[in-house]
C-alpha atoms as a PDB file:
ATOM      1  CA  UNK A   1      95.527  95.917  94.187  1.00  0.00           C
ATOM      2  CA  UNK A   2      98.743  95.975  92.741  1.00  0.00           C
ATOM      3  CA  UNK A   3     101.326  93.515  94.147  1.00  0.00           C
ATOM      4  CA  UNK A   4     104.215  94.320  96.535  1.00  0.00           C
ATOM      5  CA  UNK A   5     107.915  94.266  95.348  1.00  0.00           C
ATOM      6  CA  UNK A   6     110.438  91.778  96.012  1.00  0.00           C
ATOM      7  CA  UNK A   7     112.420  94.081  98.959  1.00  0.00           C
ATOM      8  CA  UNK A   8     114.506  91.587 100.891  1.00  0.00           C
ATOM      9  CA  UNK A   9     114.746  93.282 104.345  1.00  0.00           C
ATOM     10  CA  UNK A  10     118.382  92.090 104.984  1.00  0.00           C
ATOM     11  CA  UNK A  11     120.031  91.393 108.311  1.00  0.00           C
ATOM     12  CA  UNK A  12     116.995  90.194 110.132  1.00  0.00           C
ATOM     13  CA  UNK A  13     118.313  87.371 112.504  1.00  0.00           C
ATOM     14  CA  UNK A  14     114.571  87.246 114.407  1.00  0.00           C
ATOM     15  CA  UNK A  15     112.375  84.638 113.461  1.00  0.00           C
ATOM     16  CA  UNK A  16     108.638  86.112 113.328  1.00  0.00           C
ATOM     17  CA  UNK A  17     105.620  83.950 114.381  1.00  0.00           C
ATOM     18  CA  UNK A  18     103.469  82.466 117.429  1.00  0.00           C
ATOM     19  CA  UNK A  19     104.925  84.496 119.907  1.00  0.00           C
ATOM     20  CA  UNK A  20     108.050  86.255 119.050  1.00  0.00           C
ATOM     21  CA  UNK A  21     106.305  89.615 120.468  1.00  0.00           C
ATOM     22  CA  UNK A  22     105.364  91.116 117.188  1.00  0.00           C
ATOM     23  CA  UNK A  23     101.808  92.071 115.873  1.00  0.00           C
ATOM     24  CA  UNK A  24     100.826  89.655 113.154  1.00  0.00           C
ATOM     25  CA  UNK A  25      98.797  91.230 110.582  1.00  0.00           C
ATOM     26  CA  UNK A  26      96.816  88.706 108.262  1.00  0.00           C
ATOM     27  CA  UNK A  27      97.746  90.141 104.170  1.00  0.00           C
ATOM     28  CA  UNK A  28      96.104  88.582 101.632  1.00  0.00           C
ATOM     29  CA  UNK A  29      97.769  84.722 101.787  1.00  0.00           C
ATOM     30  CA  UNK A  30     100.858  85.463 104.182  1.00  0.00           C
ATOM     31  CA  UNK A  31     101.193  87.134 107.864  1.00  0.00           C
ATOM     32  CA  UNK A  32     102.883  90.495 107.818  1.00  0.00           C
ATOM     33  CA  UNK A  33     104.743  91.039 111.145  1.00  0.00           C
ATOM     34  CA  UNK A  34     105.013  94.878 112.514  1.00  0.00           C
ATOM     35  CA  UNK A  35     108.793  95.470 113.233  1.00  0.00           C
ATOM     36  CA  UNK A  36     110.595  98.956 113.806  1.00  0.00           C
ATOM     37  CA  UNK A  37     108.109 100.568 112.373  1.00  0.00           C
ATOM     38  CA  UNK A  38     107.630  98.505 109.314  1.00  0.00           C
ATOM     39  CA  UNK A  39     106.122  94.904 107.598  1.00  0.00           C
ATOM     40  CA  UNK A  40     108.042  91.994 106.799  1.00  0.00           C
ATOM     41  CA  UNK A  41     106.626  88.909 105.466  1.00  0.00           C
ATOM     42  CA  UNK A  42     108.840  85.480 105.484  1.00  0.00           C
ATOM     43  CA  UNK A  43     110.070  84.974 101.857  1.00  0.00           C
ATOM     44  CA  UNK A  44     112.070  81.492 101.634  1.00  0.00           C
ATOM     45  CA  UNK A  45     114.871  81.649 103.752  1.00  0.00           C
ATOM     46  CA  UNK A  46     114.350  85.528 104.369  1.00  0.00           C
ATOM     47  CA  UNK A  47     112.007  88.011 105.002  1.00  0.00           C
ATOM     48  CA  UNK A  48     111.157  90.810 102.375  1.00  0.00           C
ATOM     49  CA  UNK A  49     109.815  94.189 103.097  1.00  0.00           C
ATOM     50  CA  UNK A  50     105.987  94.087 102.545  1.00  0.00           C
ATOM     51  CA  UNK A  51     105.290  97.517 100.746  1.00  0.00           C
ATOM     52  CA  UNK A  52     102.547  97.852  98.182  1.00  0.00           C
ATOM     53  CA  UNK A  53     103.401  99.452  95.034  1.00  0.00           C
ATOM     54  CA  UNK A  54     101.978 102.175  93.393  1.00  0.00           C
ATOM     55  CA  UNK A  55      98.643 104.070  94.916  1.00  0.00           C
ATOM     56  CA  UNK A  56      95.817 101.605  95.413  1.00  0.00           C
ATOM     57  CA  UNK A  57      92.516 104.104  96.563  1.00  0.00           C
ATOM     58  CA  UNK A  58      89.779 102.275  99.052  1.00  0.00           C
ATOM     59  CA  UNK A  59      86.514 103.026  96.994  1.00  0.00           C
ATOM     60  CA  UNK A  60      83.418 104.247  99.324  1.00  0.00           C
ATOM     61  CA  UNK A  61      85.040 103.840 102.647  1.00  0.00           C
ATOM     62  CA  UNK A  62      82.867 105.562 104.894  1.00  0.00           C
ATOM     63  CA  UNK A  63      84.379 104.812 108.086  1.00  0.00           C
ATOM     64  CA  UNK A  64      86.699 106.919 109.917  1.00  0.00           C
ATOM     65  CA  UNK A  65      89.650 105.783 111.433  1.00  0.00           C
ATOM     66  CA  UNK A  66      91.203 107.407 114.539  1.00  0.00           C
ATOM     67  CA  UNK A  67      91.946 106.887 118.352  1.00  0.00           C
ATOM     68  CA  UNK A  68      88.851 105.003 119.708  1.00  0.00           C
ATOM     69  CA  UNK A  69      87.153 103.420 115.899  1.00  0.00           C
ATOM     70  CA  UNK A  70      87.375 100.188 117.103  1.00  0.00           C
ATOM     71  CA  UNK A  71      90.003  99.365 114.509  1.00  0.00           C
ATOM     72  CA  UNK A  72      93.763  97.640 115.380  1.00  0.00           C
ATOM     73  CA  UNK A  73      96.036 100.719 114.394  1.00  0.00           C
ATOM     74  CA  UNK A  74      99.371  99.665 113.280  1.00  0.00           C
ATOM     75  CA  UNK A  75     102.557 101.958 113.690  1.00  0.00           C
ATOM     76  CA  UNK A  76     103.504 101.748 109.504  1.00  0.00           C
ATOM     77  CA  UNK A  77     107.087 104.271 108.491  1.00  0.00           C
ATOM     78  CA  UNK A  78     105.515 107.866 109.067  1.00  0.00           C
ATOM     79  CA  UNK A  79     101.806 107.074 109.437  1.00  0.00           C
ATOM     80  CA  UNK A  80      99.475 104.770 111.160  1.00  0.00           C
ATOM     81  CA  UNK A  81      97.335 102.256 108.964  1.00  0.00           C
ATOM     82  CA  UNK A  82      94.310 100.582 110.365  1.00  0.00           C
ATOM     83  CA  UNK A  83      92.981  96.499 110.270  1.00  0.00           C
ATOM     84  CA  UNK A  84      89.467  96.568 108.355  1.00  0.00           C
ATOM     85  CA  UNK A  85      87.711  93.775 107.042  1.00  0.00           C
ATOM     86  CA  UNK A  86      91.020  91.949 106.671  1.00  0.00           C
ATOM     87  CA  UNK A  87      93.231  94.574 105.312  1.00  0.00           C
ATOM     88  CA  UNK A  88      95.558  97.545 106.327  1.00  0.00           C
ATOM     89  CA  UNK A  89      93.777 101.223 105.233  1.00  0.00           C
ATOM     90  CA  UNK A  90      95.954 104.439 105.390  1.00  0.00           C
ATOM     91  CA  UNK A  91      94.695 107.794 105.409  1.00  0.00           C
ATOM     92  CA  UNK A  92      95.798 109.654 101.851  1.00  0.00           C
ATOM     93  CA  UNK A  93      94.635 113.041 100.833  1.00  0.00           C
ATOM     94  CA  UNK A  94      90.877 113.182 102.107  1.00  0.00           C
ATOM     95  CA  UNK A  95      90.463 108.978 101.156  1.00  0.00           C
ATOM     96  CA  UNK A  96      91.808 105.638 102.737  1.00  0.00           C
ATOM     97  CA  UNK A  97      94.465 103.660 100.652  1.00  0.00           C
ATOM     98  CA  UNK A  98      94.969  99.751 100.649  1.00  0.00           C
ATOM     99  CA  UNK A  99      97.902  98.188 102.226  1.00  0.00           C
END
C-alpha cells in the first residue's frame, strides 16, 4: 500500500483518544480518529490528515459492503469506507480500494 502524506490538519484544538466521542479506527501502527467527515492521526505535537496516496486496489474481495454487511461503515469526505479484517475498504469503479 502506498504510504499516506504528511497533511498537517491545522487548527485542531481537540485532543483524540479514550473517550473524546470520536470513532477510533485501528490503521496499520496508529489510531485514525473519524472527525467532520475525515481521519486524523496524532503526529508529534499535531495531528495530520490520514489520506492514502495514490490508488491502492483490494485484490479478490468478494464481500459486499452495504447497509446491514456486518461491517463498521465510516462517514470518509464524499463516500463511506468500511472496517474489514483491520483495514478501511472503499467502493471504486466495480472493486474495493484500501484505506
Amino acid at each position: 500500500m502506498t504510504s499516506t502524506m504528511h497533511a498537517p490538519h491545522t487548527d485542531h484544538e481537540h485532543t483524540h483518544g479514550e473517550g473524546c466521542g470520536h470513532v477510533a479506527v485501528p490503521h496499520g501502527d496508529h489510531i485514525d480518529y473519524v472527525h467532520d467527515g475525515h481521519l486524523h492521526r496524532a503526529h508529534g505535537d499535531h495531528y495530520d490528515e490520514c489520506e492514502p496516496s495514490g490508488h491502492n486496489p483490494h485484490d479478490e474481495h468478494a464481500h459486499q459492503h452495504g447497509e446491514g454487511c456486518g461491517h463498521v461503515a465510516i462517514p470518509h469526505g464524499d463516500h463511506v469506507d468500511y472496517i474489514h479484517d483491520g483495514h478501511r475498504h472503499a467502493a471504486h469503479d466495480g472493486h474495493y480500494d484500501e484505506h
